[in-house]
PDB file of N, CA and C in Angstrom:
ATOM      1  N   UNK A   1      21.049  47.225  78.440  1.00  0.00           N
ATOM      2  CA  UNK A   1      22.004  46.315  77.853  1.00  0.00           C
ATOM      3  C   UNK A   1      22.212  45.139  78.786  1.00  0.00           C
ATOM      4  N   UNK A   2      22.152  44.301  78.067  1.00  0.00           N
ATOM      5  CA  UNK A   2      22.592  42.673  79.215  1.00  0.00           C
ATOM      6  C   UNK A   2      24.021  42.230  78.850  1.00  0.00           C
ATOM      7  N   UNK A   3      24.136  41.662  79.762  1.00  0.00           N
ATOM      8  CA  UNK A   3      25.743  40.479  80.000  1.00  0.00           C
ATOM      9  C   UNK A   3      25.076  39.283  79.583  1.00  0.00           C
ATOM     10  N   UNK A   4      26.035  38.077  78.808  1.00  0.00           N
ATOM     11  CA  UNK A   4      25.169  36.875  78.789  1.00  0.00           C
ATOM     12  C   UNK A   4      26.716  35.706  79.304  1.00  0.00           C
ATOM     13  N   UNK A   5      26.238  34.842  79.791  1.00  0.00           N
ATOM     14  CA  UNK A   5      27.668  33.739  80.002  1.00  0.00           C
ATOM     15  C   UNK A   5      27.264  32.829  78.471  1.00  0.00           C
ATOM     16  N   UNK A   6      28.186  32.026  78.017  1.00  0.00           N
ATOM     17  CA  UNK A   6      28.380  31.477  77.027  1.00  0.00           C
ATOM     18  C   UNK A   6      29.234  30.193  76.774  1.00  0.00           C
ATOM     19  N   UNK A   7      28.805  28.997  76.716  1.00  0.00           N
ATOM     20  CA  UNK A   7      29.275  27.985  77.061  1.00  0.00           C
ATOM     21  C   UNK A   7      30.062  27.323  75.997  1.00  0.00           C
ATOM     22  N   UNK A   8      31.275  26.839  75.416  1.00  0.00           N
ATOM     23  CA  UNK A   8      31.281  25.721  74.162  1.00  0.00           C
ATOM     24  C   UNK A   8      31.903  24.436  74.757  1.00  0.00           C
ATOM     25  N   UNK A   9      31.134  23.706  74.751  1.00  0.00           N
ATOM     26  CA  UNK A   9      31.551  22.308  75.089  1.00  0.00           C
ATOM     27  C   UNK A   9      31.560  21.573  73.955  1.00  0.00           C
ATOM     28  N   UNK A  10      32.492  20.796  73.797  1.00  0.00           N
ATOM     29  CA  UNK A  10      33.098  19.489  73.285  1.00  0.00           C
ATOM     30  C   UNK A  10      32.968  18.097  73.968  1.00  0.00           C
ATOM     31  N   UNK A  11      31.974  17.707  73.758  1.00  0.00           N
ATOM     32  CA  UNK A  11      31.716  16.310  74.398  1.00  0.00           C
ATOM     33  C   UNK A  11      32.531  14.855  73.981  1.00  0.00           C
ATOM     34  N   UNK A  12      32.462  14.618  74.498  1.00  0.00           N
ATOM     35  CA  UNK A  12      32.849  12.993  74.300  1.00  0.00           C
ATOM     36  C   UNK A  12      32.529  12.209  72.989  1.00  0.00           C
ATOM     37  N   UNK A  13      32.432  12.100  72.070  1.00  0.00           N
ATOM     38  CA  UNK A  13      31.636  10.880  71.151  1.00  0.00           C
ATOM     39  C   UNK A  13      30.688  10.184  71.820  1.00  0.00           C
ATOM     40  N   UNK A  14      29.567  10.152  71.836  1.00  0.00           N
ATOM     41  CA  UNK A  14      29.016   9.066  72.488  1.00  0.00           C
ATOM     42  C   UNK A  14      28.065   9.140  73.476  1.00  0.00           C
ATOM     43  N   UNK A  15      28.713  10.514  74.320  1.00  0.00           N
ATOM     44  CA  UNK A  15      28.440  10.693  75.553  1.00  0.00           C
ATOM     45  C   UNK A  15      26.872  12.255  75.742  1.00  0.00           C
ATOM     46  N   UNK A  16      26.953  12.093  74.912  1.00  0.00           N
ATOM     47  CA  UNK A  16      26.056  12.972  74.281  1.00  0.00           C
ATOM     48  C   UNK A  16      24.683  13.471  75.047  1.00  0.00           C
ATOM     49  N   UNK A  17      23.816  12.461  75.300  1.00  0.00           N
ATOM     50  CA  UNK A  17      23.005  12.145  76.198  1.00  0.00           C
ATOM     51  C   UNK A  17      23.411  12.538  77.822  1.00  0.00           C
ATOM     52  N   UNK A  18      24.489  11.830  77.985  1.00  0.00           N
ATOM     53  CA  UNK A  18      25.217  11.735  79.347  1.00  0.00           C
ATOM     54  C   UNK A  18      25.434  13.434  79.617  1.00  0.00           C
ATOM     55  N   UNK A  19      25.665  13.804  78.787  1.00  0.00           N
ATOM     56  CA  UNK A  19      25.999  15.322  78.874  1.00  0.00           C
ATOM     57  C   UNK A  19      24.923  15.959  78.873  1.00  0.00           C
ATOM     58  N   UNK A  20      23.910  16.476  78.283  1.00  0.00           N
ATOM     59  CA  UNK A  20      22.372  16.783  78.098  1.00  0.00           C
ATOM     60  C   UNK A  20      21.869  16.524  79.375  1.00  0.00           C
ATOM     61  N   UNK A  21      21.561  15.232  80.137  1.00  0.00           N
ATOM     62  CA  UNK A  21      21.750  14.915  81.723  1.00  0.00           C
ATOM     63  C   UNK A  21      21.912  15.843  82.557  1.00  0.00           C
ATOM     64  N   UNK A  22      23.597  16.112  82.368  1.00  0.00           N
ATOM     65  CA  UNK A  22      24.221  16.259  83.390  1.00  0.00           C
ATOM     66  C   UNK A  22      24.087  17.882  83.400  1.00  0.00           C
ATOM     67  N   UNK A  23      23.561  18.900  82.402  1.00  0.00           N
ATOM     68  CA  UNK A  23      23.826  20.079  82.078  1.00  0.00           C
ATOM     69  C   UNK A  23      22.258  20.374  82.229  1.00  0.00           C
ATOM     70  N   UNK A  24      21.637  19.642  82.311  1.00  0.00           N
ATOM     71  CA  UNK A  24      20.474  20.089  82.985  1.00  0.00           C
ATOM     72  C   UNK A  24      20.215  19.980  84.651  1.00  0.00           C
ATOM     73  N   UNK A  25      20.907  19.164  85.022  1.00  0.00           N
ATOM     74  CA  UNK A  25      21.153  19.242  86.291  1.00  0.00           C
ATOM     75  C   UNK A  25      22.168  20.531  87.347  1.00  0.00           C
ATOM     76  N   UNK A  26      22.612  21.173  85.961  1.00  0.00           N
ATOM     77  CA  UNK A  26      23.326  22.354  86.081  1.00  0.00           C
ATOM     78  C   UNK A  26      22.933  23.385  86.620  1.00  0.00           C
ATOM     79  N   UNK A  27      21.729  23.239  85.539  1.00  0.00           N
ATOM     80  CA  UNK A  27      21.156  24.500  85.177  1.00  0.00           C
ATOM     81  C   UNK A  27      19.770  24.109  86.054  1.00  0.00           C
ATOM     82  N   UNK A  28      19.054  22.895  86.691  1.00  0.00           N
ATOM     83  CA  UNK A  28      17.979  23.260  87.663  1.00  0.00           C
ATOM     84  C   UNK A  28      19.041  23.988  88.763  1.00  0.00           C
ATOM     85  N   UNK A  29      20.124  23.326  89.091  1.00  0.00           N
ATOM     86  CA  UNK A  29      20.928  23.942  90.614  1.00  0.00           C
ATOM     87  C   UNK A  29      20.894  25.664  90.096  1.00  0.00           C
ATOM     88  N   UNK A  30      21.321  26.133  88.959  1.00  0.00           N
ATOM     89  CA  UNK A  30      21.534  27.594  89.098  1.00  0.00           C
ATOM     90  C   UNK A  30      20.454  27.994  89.124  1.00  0.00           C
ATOM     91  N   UNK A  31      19.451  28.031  88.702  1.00  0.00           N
ATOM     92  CA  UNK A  31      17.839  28.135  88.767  1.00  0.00           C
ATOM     93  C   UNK A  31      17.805  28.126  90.482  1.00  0.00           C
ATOM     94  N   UNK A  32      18.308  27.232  91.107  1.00  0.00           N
ATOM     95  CA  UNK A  32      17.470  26.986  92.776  1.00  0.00           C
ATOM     96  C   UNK A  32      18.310  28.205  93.436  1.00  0.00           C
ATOM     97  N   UNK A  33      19.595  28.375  92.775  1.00  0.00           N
ATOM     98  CA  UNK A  33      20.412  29.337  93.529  1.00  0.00           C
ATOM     99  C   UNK A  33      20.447  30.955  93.498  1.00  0.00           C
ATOM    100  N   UNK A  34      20.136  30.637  91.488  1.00  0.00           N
ATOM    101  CA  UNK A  34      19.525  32.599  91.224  1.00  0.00           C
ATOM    102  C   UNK A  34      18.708  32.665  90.310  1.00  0.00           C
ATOM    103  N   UNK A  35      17.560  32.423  91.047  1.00  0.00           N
ATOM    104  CA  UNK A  35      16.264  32.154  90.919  1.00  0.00           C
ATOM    105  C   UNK A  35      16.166  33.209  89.295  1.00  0.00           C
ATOM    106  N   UNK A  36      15.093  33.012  88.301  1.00  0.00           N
ATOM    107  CA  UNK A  36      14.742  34.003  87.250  1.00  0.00           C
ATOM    108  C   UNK A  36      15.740  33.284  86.313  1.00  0.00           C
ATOM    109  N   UNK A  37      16.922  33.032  86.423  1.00  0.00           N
ATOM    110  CA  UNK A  37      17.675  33.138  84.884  1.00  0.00           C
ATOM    111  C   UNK A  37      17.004  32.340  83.789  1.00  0.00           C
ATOM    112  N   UNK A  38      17.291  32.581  82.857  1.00  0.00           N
ATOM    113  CA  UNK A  38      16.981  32.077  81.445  1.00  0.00           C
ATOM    114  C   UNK A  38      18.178  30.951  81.276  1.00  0.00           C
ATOM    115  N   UNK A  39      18.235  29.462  80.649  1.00  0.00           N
ATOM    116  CA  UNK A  39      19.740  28.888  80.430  1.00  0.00           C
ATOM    117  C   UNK A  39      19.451  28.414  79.030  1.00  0.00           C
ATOM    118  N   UNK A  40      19.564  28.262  77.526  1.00  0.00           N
ATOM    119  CA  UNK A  40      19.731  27.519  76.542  1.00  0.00           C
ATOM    120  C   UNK A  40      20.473  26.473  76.496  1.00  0.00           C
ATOM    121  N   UNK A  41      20.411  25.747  76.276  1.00  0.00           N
ATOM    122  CA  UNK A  41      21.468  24.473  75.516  1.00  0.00           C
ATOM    123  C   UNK A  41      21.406  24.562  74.064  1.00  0.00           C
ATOM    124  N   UNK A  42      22.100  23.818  72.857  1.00  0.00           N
ATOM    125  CA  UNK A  42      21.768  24.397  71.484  1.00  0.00           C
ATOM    126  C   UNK A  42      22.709  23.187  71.687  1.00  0.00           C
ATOM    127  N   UNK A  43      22.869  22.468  70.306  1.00  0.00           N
ATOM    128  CA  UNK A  43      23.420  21.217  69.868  1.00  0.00           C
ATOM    129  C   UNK A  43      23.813  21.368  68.428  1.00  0.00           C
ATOM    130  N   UNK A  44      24.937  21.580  68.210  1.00  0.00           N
ATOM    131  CA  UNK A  44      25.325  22.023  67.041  1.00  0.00           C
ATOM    132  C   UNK A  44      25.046  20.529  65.974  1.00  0.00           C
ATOM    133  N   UNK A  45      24.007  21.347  64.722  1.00  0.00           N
ATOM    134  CA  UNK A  45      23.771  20.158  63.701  1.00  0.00           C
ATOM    135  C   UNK A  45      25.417  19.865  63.309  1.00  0.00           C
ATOM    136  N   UNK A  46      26.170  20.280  62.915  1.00  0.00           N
ATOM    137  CA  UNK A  46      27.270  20.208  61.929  1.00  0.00           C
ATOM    138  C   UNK A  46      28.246  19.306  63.022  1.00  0.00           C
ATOM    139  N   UNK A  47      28.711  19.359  64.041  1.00  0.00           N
ATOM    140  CA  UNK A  47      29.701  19.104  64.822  1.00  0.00           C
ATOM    141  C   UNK A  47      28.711  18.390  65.491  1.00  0.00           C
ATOM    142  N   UNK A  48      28.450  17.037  65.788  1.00  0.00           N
ATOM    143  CA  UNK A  48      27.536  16.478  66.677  1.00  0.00           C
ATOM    144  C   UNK A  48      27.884  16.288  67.904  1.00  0.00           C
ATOM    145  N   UNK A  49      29.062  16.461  68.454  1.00  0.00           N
ATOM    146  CA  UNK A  49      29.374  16.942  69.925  1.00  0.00           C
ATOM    147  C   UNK A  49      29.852  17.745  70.551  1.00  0.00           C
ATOM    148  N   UNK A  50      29.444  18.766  69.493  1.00  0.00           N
ATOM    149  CA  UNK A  50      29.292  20.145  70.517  1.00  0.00           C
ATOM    150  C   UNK A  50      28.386  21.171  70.745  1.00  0.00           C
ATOM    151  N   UNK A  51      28.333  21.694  71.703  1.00  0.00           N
ATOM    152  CA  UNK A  51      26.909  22.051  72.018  1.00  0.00           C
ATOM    153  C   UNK A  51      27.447  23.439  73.123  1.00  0.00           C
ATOM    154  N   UNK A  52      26.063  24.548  72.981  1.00  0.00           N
ATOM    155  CA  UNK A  52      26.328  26.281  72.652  1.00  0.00           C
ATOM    156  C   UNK A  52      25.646  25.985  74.272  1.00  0.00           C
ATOM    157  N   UNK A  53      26.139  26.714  74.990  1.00  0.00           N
ATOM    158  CA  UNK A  53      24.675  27.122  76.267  1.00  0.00           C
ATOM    159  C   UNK A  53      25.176  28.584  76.349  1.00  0.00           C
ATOM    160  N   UNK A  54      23.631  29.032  76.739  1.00  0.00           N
ATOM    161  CA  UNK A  54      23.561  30.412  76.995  1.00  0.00           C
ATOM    162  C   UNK A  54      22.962  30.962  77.614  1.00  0.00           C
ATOM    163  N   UNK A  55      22.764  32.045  78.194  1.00  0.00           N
ATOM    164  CA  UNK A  55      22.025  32.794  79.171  1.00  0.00           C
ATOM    165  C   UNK A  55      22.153  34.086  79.526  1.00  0.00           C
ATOM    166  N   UNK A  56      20.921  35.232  79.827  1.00  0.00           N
ATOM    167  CA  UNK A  56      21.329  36.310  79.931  1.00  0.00           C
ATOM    168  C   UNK A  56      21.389  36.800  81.642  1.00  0.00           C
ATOM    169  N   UNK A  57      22.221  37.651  82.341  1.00  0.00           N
ATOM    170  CA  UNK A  57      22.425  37.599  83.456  1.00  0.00           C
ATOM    171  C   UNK A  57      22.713  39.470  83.477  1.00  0.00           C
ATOM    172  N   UNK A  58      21.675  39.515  85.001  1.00  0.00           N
ATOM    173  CA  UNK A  58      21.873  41.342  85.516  1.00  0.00           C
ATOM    174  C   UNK A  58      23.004  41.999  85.304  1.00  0.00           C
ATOM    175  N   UNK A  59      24.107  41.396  85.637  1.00  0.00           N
ATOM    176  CA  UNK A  59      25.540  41.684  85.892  1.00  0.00           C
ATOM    177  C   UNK A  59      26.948  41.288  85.195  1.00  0.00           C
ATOM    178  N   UNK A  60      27.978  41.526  84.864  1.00  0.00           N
ATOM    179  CA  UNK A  60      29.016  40.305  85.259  1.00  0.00           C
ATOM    180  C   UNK A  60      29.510  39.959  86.539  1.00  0.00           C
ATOM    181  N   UNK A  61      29.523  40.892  87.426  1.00  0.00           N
ATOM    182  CA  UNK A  61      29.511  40.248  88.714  1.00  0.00           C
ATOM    183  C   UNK A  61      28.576  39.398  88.996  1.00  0.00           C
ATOM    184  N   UNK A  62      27.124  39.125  88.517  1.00  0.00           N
ATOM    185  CA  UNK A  62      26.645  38.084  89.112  1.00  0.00           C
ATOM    186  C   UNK A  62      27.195  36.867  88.457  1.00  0.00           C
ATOM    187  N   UNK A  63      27.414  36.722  87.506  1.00  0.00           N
ATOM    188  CA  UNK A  63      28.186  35.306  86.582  1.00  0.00           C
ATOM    189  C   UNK A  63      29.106  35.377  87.224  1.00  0.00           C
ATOM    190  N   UNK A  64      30.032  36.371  88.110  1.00  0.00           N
ATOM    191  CA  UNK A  64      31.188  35.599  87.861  1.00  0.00           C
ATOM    192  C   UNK A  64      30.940  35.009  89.657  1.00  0.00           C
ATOM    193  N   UNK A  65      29.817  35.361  90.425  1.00  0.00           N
ATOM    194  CA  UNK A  65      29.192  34.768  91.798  1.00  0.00           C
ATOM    195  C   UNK A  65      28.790  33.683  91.444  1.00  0.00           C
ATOM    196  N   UNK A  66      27.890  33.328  90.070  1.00  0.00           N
ATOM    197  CA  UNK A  66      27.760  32.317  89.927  1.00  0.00           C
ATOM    198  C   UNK A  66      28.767  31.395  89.564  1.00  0.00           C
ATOM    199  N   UNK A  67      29.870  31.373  88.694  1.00  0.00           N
ATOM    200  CA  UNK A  67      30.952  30.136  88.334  1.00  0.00           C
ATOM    201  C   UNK A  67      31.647  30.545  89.402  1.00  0.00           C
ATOM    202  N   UNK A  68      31.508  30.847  90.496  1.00  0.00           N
ATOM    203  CA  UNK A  68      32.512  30.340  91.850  1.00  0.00           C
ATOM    204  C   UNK A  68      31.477  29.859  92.634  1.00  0.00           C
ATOM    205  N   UNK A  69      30.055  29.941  92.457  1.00  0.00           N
ATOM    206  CA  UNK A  69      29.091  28.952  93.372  1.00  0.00           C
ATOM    207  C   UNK A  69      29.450  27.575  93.055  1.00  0.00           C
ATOM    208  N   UNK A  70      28.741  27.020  94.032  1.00  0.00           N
ATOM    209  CA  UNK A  70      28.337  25.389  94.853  1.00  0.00           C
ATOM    210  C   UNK A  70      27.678  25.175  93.482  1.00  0.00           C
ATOM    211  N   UNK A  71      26.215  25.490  92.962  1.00  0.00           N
ATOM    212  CA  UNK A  71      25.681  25.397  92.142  1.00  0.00           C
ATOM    213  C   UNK A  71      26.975  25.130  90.952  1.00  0.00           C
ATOM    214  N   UNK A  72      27.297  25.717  90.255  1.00  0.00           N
ATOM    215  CA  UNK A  72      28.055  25.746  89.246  1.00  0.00           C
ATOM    216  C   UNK A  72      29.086  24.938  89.546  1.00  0.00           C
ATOM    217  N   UNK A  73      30.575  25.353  90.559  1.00  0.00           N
ATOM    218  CA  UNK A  73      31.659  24.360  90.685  1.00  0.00           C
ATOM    219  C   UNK A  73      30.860  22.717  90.977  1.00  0.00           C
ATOM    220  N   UNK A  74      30.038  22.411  92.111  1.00  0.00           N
ATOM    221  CA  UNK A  74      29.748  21.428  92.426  1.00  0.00           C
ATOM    222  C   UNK A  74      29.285  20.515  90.768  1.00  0.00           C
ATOM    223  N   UNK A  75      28.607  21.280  90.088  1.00  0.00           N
ATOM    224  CA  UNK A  75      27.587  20.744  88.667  1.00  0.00           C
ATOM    225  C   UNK A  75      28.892  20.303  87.982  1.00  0.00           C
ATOM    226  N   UNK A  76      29.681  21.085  87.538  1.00  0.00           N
ATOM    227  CA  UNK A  76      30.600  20.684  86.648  1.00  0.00           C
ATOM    228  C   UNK A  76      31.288  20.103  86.792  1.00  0.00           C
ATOM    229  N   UNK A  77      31.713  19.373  88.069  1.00  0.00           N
ATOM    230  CA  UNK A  77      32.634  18.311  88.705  1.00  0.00           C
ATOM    231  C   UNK A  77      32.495  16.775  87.891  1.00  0.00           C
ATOM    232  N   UNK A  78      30.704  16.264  87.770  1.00  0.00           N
ATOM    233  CA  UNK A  78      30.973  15.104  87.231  1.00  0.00           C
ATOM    234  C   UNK A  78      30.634  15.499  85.428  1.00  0.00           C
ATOM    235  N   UNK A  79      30.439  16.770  84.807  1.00  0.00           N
ATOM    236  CA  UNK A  79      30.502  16.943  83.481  1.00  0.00           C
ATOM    237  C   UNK A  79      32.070  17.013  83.055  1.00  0.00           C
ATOM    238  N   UNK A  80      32.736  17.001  84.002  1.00  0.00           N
ATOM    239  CA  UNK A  80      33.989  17.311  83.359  1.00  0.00           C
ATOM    240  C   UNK A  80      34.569  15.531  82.757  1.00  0.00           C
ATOM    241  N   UNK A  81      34.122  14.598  83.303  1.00  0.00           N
ATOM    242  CA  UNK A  81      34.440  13.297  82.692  1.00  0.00           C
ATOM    243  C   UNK A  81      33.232  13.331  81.254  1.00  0.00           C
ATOM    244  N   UNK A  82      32.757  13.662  81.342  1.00  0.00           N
ATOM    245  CA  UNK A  82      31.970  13.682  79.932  1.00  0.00           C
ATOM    246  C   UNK A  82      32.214  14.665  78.713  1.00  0.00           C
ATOM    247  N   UNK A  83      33.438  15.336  78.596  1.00  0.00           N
ATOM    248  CA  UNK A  83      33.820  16.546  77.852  1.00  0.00           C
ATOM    249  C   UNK A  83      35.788  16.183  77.732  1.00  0.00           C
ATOM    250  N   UNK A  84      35.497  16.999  76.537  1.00  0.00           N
ATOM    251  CA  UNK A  84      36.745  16.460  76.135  1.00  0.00           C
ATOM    252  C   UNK A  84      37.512  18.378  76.364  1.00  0.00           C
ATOM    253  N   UNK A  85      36.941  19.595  76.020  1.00  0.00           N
ATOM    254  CA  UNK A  85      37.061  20.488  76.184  1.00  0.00           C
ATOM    255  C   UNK A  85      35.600  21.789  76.661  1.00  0.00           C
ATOM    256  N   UNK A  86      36.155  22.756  77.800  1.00  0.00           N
ATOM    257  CA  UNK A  86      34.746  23.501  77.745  1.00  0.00           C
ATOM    258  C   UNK A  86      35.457  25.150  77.972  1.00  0.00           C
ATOM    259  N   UNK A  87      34.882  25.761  77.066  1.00  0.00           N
ATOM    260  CA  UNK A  87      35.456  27.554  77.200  1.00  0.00           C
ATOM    261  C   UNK A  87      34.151  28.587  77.431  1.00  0.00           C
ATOM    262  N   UNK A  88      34.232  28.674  78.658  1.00  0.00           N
ATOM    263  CA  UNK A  88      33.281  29.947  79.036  1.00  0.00           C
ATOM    264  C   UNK A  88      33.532  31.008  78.320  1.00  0.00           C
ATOM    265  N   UNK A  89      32.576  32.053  78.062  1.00  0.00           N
ATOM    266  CA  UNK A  89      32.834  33.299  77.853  1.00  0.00           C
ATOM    267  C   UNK A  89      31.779  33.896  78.287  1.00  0.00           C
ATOM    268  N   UNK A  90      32.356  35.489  78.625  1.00  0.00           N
ATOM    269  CA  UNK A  90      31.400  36.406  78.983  1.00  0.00           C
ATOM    270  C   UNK A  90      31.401  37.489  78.140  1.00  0.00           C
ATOM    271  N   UNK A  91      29.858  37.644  77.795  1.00  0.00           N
ATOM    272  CA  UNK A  91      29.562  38.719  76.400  1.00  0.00           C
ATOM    273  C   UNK A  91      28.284  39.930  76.365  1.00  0.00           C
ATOM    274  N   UNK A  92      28.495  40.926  75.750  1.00  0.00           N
ATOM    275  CA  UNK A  92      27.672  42.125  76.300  1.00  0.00           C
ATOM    276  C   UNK A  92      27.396  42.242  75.007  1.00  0.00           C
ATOM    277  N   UNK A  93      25.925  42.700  75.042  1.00  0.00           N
ATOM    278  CA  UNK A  93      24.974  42.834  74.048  1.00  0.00           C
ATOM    279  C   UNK A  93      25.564  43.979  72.934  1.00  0.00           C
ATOM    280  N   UNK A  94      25.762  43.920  72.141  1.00  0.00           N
ATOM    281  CA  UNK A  94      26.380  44.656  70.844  1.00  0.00           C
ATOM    282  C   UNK A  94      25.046  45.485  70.010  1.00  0.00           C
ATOM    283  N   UNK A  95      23.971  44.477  69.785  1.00  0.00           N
ATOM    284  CA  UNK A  95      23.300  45.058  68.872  1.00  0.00           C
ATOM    285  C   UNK A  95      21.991  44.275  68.863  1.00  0.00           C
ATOM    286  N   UNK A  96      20.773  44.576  69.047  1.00  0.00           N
ATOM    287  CA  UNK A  96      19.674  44.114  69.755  1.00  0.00           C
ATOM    288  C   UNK A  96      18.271  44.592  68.473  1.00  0.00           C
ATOM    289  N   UNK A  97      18.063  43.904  67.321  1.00  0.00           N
ATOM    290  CA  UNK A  97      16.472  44.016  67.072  1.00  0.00           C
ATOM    291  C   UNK A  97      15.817  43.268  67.260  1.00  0.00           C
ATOM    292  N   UNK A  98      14.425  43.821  67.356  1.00  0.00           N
ATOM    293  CA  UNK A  98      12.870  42.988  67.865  1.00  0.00           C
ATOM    294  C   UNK A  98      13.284  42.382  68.971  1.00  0.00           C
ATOM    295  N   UNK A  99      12.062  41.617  69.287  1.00  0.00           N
ATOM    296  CA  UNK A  99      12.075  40.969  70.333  1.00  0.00           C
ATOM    297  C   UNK A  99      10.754  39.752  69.982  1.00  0.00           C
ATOM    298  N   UNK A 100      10.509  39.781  69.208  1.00  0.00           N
ATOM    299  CA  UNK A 100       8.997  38.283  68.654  1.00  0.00           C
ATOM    300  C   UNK A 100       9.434  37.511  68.216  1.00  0.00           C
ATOM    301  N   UNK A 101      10.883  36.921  67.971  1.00  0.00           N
ATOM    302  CA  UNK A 101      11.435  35.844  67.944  1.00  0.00           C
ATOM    303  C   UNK A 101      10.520  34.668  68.988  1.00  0.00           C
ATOM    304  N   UNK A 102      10.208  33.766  68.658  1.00  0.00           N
ATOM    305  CA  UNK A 102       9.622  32.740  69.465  1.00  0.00           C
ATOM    306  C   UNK A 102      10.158  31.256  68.882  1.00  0.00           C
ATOM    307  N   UNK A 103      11.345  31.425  68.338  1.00  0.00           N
ATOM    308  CA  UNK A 103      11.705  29.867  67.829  1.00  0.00           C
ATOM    309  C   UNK A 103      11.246  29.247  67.195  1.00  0.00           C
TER     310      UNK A 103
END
């Protein structure tokens, strides 16, 4: 069974791009820091500024090592002027078929 962190951000109008940027710059730092993870971004068609990130992680102790890292606090420092609201969550796998999903 996995833990996954879970992102909903509310961007700015506008800023859209600026955010996409800045959340990939997020996610190379957590990559350099714990090496292996998986990160999604997803861009909601219906609501055009808001947008899903996701990822699956060993632990919840390691998520919660990671949102008190350098990587993470440092990243979100200049996304926070580009967001109007952002709600983490942490979520454990419920119910799991296949795996040949390829998008």
């Amino acid at each position: 069974m996995s833990v996954y962190s879970l992102g909903i951000w509310l961007v700015k109008p506008g800023r859209e791009g600026d955010f996409e940027r800045a959340w990939q710059e997020l996610a190379r730092r957590t990559e350099e820091e714990f090496p292996g993870r998986k990160a999604v971004l997803m861009h909601d068609r219906d609501v055009h500024n808001r947008f899903i990130s996701t990822g699956p992680w060993e632990s919840v102790e390691q998520i919660e090592q990671w949102r008190a890292s350098e990587a993470f606090t440092g990243s979100l420092e200049p996304i926070k002027d580009l967001i109007e609201r952002f709600e983490p969550h942490t979520l454990d796998e419920a119910v799991v078929i296949g795996g040949g999903f390829a998008g």
